[in-house]
C-alpha atoms as a PDB file:
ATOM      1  CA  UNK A   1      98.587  78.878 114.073  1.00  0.00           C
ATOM      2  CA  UNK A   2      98.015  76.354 111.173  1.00  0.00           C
ATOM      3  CA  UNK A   3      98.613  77.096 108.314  1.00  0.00           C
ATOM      4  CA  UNK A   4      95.859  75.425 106.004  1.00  0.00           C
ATOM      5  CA  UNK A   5      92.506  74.314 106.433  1.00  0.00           C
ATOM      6  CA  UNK A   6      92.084  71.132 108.158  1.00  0.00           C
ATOM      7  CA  UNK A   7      91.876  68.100 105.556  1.00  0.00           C
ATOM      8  CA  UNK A   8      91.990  64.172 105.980  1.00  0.00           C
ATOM      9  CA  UNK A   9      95.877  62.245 105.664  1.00  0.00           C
ATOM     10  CA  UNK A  10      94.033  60.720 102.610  1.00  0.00           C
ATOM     11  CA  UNK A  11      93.368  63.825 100.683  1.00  0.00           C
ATOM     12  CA  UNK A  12      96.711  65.208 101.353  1.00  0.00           C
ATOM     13  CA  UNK A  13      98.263  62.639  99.936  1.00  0.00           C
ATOM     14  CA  UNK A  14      96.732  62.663  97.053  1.00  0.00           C
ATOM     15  CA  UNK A  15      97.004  66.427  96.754  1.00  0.00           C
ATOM     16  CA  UNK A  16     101.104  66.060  97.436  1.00  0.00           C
ATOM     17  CA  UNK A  17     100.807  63.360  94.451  1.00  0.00           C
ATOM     18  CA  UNK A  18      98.905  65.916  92.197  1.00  0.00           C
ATOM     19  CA  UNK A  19     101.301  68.849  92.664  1.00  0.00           C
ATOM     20  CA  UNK A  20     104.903  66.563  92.402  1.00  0.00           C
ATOM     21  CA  UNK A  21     103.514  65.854  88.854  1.00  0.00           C
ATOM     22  CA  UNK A  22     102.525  69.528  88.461  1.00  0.00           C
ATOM     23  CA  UNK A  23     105.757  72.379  87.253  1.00  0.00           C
ATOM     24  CA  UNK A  24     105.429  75.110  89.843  1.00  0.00           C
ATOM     25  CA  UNK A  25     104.385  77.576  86.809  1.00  0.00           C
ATOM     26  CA  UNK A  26     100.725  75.766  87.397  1.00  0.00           C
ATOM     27  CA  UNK A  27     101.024  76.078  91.506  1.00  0.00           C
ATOM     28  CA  UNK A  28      98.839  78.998  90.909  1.00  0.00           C
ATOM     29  CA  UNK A  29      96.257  77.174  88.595  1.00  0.00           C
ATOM     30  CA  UNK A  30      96.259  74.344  90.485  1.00  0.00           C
ATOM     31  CA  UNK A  31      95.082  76.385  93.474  1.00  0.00           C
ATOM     32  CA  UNK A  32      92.106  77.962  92.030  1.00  0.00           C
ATOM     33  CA  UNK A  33      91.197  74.765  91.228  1.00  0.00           C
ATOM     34  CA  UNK A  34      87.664  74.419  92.653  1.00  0.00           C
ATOM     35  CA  UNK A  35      87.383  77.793  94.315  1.00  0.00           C
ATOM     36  CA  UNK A  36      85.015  80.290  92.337  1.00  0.00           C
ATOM     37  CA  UNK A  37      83.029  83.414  93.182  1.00  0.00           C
ATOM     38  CA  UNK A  38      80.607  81.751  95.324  1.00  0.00           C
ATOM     39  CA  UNK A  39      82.085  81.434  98.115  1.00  0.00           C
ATOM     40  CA  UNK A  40      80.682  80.650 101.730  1.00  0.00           C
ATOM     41  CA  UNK A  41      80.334  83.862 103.720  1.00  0.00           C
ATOM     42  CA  UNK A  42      79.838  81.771 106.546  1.00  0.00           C
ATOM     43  CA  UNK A  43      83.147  81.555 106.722  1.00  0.00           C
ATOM     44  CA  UNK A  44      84.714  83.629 110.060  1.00  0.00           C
ATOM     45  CA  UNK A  45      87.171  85.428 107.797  1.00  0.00           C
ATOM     46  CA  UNK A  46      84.391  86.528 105.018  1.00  0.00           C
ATOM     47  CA  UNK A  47      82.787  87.920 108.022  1.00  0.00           C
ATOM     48  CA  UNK A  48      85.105  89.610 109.436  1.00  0.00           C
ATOM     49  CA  UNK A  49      86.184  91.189 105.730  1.00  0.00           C
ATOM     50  CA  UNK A  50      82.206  92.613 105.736  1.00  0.00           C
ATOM     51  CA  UNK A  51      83.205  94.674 109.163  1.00  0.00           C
ATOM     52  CA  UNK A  52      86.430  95.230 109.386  1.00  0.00           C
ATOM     53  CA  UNK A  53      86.524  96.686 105.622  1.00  0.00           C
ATOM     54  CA  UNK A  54      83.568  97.989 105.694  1.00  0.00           C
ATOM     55  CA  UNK A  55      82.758  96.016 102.387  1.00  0.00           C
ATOM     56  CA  UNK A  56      78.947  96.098 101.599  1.00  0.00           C
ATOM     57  CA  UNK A  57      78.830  94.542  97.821  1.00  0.00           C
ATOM     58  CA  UNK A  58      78.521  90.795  98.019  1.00  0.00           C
ATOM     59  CA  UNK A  59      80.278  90.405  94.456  1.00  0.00           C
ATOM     60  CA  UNK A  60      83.371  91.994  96.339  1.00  0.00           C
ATOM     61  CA  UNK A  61      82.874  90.223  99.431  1.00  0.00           C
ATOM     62  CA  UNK A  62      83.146  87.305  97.382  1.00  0.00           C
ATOM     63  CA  UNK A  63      85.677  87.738  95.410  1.00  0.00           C
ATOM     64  CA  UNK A  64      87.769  88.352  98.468  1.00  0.00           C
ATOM     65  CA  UNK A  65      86.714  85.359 100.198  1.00  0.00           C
ATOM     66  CA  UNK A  66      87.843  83.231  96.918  1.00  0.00           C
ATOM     67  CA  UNK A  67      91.062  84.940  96.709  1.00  0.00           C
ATOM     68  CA  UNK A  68      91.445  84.082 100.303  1.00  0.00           C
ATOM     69  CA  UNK A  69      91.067  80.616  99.949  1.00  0.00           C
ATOM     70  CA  UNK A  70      93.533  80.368  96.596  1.00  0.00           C
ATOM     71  CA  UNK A  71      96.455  82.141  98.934  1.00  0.00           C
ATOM     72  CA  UNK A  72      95.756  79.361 101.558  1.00  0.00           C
ATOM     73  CA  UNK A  73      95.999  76.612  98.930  1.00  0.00           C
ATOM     74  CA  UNK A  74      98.755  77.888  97.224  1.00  0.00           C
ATOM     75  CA  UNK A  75     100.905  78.305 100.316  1.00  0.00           C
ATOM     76  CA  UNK A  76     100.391  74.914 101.277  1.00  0.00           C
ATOM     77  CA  UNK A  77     101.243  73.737  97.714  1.00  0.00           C
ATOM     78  CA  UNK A  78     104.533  75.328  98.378  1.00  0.00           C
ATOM     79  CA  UNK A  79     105.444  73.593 100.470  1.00  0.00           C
ATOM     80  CA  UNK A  80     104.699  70.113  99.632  1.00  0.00           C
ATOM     81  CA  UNK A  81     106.227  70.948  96.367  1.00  0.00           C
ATOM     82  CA  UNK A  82     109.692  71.797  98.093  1.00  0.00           C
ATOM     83  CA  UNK A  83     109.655  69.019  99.879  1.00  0.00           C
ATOM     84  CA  UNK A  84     109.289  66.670  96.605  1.00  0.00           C
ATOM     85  CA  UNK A  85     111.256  66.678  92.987  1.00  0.00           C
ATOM     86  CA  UNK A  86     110.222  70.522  93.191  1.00  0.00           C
ATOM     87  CA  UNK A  87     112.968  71.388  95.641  1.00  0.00           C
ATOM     88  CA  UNK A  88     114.705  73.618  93.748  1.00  0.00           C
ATOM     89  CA  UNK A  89     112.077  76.047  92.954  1.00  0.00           C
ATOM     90  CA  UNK A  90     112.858  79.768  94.037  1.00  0.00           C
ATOM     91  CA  UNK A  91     110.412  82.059  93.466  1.00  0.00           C
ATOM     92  CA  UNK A  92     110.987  85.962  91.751  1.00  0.00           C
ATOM     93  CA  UNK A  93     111.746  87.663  95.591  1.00  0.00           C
ATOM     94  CA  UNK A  94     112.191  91.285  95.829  1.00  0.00           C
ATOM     95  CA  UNK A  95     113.549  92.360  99.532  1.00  0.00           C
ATOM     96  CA  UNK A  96     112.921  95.742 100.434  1.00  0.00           C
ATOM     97  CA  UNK A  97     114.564  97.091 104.021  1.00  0.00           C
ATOM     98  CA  UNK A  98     118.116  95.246 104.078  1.00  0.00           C
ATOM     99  CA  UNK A  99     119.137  98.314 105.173  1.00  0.00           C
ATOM    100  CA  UNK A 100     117.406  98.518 108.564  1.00  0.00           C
ATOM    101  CA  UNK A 101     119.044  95.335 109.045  1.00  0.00           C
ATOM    102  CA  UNK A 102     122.220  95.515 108.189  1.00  0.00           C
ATOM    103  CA  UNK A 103     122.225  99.123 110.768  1.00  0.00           C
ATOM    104  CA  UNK A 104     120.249  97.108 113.485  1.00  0.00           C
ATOM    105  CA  UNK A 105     124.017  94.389 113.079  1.00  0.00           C
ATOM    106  CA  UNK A 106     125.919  97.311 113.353  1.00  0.00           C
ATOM    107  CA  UNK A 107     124.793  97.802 117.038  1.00  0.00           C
ATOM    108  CA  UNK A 108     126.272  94.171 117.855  1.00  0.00           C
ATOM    109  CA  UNK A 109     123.321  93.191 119.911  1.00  0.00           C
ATOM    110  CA  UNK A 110     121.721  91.267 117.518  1.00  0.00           C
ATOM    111  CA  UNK A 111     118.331  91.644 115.708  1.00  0.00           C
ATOM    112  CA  UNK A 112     114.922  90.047 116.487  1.00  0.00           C
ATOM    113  CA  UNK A 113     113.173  90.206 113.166  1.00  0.00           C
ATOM    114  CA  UNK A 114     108.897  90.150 114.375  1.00  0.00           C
ATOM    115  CA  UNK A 115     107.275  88.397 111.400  1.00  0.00           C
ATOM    116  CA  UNK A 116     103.685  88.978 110.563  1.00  0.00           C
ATOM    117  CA  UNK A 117     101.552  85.979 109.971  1.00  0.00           C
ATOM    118  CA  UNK A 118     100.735  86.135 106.079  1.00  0.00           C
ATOM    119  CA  UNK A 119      99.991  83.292 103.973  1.00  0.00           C
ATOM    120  CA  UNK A 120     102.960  83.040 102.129  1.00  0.00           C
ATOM    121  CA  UNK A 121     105.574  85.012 104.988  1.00  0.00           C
ATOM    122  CA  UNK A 122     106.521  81.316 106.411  1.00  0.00           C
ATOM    123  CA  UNK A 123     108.246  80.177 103.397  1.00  0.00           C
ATOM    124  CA  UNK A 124     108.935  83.232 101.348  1.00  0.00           C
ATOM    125  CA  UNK A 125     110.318  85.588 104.113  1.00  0.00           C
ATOM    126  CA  UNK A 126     112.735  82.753 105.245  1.00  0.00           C
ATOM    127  CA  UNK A 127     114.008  82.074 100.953  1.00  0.00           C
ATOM    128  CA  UNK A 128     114.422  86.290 100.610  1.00  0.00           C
ATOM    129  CA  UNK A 129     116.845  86.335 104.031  1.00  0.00           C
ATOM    130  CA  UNK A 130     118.804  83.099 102.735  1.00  0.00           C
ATOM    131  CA  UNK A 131     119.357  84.485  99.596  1.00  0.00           C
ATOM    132  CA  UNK A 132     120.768  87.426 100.998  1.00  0.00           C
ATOM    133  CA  UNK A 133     123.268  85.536 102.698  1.00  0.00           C
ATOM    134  CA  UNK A 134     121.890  86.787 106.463  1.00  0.00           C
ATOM    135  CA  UNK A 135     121.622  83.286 108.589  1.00  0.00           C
ATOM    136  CA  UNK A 136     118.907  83.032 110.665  1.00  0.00           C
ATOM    137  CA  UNK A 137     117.072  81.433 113.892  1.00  0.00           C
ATOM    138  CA  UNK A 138     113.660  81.072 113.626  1.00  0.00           C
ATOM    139  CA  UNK A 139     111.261  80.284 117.200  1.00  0.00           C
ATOM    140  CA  UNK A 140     108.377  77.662 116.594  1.00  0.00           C
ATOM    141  CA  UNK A 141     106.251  75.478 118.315  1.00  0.00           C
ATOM    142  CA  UNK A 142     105.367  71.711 117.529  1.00  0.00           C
ATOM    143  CA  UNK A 143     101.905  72.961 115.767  1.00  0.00           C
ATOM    144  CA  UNK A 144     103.907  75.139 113.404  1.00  0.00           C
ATOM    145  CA  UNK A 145     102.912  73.897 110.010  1.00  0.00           C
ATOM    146  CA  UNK A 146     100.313  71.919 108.538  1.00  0.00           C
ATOM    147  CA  UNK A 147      97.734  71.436 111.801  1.00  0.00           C
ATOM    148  CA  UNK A 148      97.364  71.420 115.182  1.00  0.00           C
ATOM    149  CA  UNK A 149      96.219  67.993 115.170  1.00  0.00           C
ATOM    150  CA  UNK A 150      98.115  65.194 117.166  1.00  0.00           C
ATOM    151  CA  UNK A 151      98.634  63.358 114.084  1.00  0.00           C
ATOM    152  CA  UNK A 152     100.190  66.033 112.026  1.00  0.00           C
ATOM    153  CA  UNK A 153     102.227  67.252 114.417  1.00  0.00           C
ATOM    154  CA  UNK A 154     103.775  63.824 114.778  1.00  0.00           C
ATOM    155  CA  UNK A 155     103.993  63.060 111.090  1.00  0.00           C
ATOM    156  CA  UNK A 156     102.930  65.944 108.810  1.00  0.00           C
ATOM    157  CA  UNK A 157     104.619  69.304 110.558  1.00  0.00           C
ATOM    158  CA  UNK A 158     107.929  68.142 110.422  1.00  0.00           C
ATOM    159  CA  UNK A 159     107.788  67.339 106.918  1.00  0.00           C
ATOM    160  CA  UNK A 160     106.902  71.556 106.335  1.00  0.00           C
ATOM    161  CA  UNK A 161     109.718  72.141 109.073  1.00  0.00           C
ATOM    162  CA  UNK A 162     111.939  70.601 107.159  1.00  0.00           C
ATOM    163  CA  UNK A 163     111.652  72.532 103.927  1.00  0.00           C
ATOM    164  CA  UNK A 164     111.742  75.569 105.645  1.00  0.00           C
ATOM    165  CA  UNK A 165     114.772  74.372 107.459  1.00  0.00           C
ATOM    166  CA  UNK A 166     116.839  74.676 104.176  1.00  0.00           C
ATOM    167  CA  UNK A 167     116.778  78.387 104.634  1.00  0.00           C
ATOM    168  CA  UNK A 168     117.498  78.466 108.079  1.00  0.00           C
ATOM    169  CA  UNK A 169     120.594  78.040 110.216  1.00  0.00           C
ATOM    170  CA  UNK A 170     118.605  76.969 113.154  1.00  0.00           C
ATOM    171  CA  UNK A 171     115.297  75.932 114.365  1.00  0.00           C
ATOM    172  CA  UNK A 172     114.529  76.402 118.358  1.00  0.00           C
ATOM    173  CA  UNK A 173     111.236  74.783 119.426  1.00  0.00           C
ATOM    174  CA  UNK A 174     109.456  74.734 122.210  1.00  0.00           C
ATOM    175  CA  UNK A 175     108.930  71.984 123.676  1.00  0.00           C
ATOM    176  CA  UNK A 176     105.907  70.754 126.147  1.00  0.00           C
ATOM    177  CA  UNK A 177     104.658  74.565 126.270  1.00  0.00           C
ATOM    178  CA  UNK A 178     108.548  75.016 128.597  1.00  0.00           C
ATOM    179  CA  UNK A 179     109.281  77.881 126.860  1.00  0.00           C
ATOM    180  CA  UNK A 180     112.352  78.855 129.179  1.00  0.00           C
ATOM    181  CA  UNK A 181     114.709  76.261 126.932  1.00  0.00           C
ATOM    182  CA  UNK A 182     114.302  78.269 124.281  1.00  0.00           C
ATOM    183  CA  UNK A 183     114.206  81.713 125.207  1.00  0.00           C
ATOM    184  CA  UNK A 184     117.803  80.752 126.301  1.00  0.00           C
ATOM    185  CA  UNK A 185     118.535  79.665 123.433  1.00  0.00           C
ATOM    186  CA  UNK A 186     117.250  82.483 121.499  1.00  0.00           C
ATOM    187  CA  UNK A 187     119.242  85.110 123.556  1.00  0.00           C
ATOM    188  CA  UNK A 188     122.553  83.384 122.938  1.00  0.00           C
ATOM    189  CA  UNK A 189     122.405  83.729 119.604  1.00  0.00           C
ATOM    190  CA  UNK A 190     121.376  87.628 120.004  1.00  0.00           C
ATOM    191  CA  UNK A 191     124.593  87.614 122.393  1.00  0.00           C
ATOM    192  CA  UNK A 192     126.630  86.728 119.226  1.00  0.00           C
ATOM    193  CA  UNK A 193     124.907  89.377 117.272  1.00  0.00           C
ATOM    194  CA  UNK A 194     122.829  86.266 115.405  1.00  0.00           C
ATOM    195  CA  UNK A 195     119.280  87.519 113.534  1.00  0.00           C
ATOM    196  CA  UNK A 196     115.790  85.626 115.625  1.00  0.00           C
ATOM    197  CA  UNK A 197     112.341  85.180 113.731  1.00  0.00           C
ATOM    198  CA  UNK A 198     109.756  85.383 115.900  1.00  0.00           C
ATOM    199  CA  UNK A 199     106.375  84.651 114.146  1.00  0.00           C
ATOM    200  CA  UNK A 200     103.003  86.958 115.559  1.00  0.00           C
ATOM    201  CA  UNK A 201     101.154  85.649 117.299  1.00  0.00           C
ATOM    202  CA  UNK A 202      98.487  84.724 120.341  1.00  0.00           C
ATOM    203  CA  UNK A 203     100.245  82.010 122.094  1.00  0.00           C
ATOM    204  CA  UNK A 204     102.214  83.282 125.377  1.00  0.00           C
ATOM    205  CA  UNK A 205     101.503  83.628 128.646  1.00  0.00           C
ATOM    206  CA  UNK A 206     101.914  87.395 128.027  1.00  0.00           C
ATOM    207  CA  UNK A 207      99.239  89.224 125.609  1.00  0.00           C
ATOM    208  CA  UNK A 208      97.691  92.319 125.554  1.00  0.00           C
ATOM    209  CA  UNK A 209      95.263  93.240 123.560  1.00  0.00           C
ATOM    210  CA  UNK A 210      95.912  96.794 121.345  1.00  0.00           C
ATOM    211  CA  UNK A 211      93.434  98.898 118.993  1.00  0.00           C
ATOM    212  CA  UNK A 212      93.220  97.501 115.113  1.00  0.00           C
ATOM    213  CA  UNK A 213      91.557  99.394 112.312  1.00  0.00           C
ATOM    214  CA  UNK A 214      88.812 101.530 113.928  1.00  0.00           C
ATOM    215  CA  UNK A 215      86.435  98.562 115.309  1.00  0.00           C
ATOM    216  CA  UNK A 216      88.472  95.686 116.704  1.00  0.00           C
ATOM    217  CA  UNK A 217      91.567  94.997 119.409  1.00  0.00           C
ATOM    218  CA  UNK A 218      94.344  92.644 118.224  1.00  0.00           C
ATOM    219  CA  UNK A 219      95.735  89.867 120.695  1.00  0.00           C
ATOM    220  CA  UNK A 220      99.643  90.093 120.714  1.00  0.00           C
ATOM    221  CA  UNK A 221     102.292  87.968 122.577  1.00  0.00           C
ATOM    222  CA  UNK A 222     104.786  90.452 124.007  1.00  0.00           C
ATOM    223  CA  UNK A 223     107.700  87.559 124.279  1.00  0.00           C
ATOM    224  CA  UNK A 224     109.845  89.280 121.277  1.00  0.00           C
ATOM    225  CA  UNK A 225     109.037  92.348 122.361  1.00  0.00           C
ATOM    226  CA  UNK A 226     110.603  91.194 126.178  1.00  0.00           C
ATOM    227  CA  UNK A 227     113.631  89.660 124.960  1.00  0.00           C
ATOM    228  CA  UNK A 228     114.078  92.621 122.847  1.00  0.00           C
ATOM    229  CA  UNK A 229     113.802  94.946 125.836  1.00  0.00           C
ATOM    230  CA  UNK A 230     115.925  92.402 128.220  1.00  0.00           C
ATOM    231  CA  UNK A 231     118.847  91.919 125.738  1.00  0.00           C
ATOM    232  CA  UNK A 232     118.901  95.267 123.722  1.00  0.00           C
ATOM    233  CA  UNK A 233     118.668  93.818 120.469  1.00  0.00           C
ATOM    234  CA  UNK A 234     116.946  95.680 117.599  1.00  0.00           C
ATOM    235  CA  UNK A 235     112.948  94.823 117.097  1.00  0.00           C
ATOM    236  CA  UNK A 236     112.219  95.254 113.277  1.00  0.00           C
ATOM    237  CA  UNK A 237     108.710  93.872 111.695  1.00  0.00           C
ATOM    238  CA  UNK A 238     108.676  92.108 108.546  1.00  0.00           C
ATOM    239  CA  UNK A 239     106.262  91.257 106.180  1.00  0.00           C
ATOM    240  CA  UNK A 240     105.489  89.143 103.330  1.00  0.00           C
ATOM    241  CA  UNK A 241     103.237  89.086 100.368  1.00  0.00           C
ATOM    242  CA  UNK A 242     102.354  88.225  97.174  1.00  0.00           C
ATOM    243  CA  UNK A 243     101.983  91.028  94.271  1.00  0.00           C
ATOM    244  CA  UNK A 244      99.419  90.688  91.561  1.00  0.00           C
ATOM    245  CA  UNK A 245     101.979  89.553  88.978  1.00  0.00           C
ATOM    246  CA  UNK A 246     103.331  86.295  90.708  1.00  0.00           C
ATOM    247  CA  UNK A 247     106.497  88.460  92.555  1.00  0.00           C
ATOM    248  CA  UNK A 248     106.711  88.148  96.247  1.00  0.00           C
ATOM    249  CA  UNK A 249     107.856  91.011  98.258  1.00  0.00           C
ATOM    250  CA  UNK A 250     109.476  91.006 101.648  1.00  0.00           C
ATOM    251  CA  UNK A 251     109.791  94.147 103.498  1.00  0.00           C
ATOM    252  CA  UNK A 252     111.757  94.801 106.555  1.00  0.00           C
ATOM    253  CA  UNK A 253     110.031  97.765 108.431  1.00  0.00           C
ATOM    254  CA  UNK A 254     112.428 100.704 110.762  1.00  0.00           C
ATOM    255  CA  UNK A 255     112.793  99.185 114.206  1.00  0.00           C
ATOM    256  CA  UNK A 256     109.828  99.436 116.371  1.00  0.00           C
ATOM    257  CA  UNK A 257     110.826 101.668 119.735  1.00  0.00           C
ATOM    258  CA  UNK A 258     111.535  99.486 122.492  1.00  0.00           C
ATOM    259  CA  UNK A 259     111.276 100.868 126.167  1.00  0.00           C
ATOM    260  CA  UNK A 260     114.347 100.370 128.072  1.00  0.00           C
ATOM    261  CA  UNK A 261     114.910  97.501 130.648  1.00  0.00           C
ATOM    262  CA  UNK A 262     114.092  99.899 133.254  1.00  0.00           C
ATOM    263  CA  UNK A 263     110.845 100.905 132.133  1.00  0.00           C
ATOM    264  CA  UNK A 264     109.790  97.359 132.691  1.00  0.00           C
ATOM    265  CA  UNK A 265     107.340  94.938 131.066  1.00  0.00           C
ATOM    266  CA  UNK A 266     104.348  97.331 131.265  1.00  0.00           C
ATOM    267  CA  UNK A 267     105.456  99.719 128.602  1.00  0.00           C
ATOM    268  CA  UNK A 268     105.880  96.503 126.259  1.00  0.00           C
ATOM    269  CA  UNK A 269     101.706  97.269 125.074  1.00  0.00           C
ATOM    270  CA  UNK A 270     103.458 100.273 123.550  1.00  0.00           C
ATOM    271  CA  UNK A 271     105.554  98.099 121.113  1.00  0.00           C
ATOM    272  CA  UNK A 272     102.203  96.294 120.483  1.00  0.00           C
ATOM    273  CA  UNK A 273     100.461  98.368 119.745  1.00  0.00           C
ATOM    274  CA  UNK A 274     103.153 100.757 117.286  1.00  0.00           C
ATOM    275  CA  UNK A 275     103.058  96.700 115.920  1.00  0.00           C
ATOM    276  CA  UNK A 276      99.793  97.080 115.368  1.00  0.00           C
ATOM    277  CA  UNK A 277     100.185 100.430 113.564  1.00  0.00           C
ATOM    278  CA  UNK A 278     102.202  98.687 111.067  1.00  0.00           C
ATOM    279  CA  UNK A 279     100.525  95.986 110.270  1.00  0.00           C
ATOM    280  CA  UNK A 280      97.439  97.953 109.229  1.00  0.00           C
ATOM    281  CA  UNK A 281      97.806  99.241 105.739  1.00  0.00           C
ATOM    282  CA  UNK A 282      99.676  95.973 105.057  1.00  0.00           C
ATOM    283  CA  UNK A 283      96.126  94.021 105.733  1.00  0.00           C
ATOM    284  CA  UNK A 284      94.292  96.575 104.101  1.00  0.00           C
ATOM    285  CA  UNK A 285      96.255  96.164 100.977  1.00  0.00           C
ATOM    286  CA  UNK A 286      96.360  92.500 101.303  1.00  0.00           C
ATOM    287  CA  UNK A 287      93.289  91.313 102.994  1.00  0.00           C
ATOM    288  CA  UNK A 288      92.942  87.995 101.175  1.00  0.00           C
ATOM    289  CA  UNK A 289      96.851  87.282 102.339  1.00  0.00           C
ATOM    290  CA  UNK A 290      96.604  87.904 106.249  1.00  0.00           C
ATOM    291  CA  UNK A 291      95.897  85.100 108.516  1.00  0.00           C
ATOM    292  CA  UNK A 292      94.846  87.533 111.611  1.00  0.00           C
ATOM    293  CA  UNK A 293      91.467  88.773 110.484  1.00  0.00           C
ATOM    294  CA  UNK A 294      89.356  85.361 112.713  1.00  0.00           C
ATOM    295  CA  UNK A 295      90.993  86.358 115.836  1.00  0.00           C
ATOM    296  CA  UNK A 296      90.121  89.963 115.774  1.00  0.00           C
ATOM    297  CA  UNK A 297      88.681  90.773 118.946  1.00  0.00           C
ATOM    298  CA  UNK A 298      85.503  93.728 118.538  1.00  0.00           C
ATOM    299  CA  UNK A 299      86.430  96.531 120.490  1.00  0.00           C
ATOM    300  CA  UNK A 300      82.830  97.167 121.580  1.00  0.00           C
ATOM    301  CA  UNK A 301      80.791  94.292 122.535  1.00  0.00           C
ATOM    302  CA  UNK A 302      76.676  94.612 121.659  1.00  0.00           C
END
C-alpha cells in the first residue's frame, strides 16, 4: 500500500527541497499547508468516514477529511526529512506493551509483531523498537513506500527504505511476487528467537474477509498469521499513532490466539478476525490516522 497520494517527480522534489530547509518543529505547519475545512468529500475515505462512523454533520465530516490529509502529508515529510540534513530527528515516543514482548522472547520461538497500517506506524513503530534496543526484521514488498508506480519503485521507494532501514537490523523483500524466498528467510530468524514485522495488509494469495465495525468486512492476508501457526512463534499486534500534542504512541497489544499446527489453515480467519477486534477502537479513536478505511468491503451489498 502507498503511502502518500500520488504526485509528479517534479513536485516532490521541490517539496523534499522545501522541508530540508524547514526544522522539523514546522513538519506539522508545513503539512497543513494548503489543506483547510473544505475538503473534497469525493474523496473514497471522506465517504467511507460518513458510513462507517455514522457521521452526519458536514462541518465534522470535514474536518476529518482535512485532518486526514495533514497525517498523510506529514508522514511523507518524515521521511524525506530523515533522509536529508534532518537525519537525526527523533520524535517524543512513548511505547506501551514491552512487556508482552519481552514474555512472547521468553518462549524462545521468536515473535512476529502484526503491524497495523497507520499513517505514521511505518516510521514511528520501527524508531520506538530501536530505541528500545529490540532488533528487528521487517517483510516488504518493492511498492513499500512512496508509490506503486514503476518509476518510484525504481528510484523513489528505496530512498524511504532506506531511512527506515536505520532502525532495522534487516529488510526481507519479496521479490517478483516469489514470496517463498522470504518466508524462509523470515522463519530463520524466528528459529533464533529474532522479532518479524509484518505490515497488514491485502496482498497474499491467502485473504479472508472478517466483520469490521457493524457495516463492513475487512480483507486480511493470513501469511503472519500461518507462519505464526507453522513455527510457534508469538503473534502480537501493534499500533501506531499520533496524540493531539505532537507525542507518538506505540502500543504492543497481548498476543492474538493462534490455533495450533494441527488445527490447520482454516482456523487462521479466527486470528483475523480477533485482528480485526483490535483494530477497531484504535480506528475509531484515530480515524483521520488509519489507512484501511478505502478498502472496506460493505457487508451487505444494495
Amino acid at each position: 500500500m502507498a503511502l502518500i497520494e500520488d504526485v509528479s517527480l517534479t513536485k516532490l522534489v521541490c517539496l523534499t527541497a522545501l522541508v530540508w530547509a524547514t526544522p522539523p518543529r514546522y513538519w506539522r505547519q508545513l503539512a497543513q499547508l494548503g489543506v483547510g475545512h473544505h475538503e473534497d468529500h469525493s474523496d473514497p475515505d471522506c465517504d467511507v468516514y460518513r458510513k462507517a462512523l455514522a457521521i452526519s454533520d458536514e462541518k465534522s465530516l470535514a474536518a476529518l477529511c482535512a485532518a486526514r490529509r495533514i497525517s498523510l502529508r506529514e508522514s511523507k515529510i518524515q521521511i524525506l526529512g530523515l533522509a536529508g540534513p534532518w537525519r537525526q530527528w527523533r520524535p517524543p515516543i512513548r511505547l506501551f506493551g514491552e512487556e508482552h514482548l519481552v514474555a512472547a522472547l521468553r518462549r524462545g520461538k521468536g515473535v512476529i509483531l502484526w503491524a497495523t497500517p497507520f499513517w505514521y506506524s511505518h516510521l514511528v513503530f520501527k524508531m520506538a523498537l530501536s530505541q528500545a534496543g529490540h532488533p528487528i526484521t521487517q517483510l516488504s514488498r518493492p511498492t513499500h513506500g512512496f508509490s506503486a508506480a514503476p518509476l518510484a519503485v525504481r528510484l523513489l521507494n528505496p530512498i524511504w527504505m532506506h531511512v527506515e532501514g536505520r532502525f532495522l537490523r534487516e529488510r526481507v523483500l519479496i521479490e517478483g511476487g516469489e514470496t517463498e524466498p522470504a518466508i524462509k528467510r523470515l522463519k530463520s530468524r524466528l528459529a533464533e528467537n529474532g522479532i518479524v514485522i509484518i505490515t497488514v495488509g491485502n496482498e497474499a494469495r491467502h485473504t479472508v474477509a472478517v466483520s469490521f465495525l457493524e457495516h463492513y468486512r475487512l480483507r486480511v492476508a493470513t501469511g503472519p498469521a500461518f507462519i505464526a501457526q507453522s513455527t510457534g512463534a508469538t503473534l502480537v499486534p501493534g499500533f501506531a499513532v499520533r496524540g493531539s500534542d505532537g507525542t507518538y504512541e506505540v502500543t504492543l497489544e497481548s498476543p492474538l490466539p493462534v490455533p495450533p499446527r494441527e488445527a490447520g489453515p482454516e482456523r487462521l480467519v479466527e486470528v483475523a478476525a480477533a485482528l480485526a477486534r483490535r483494530i477497531e477502537p484504535h480506528a475509531q479513536r484515530f480515524p483521520e490516522q488509519w489507512s484501511g478505511w478505502n478498502e472496506l468491503i460493505p457487508a451487505v451489498q444494495h
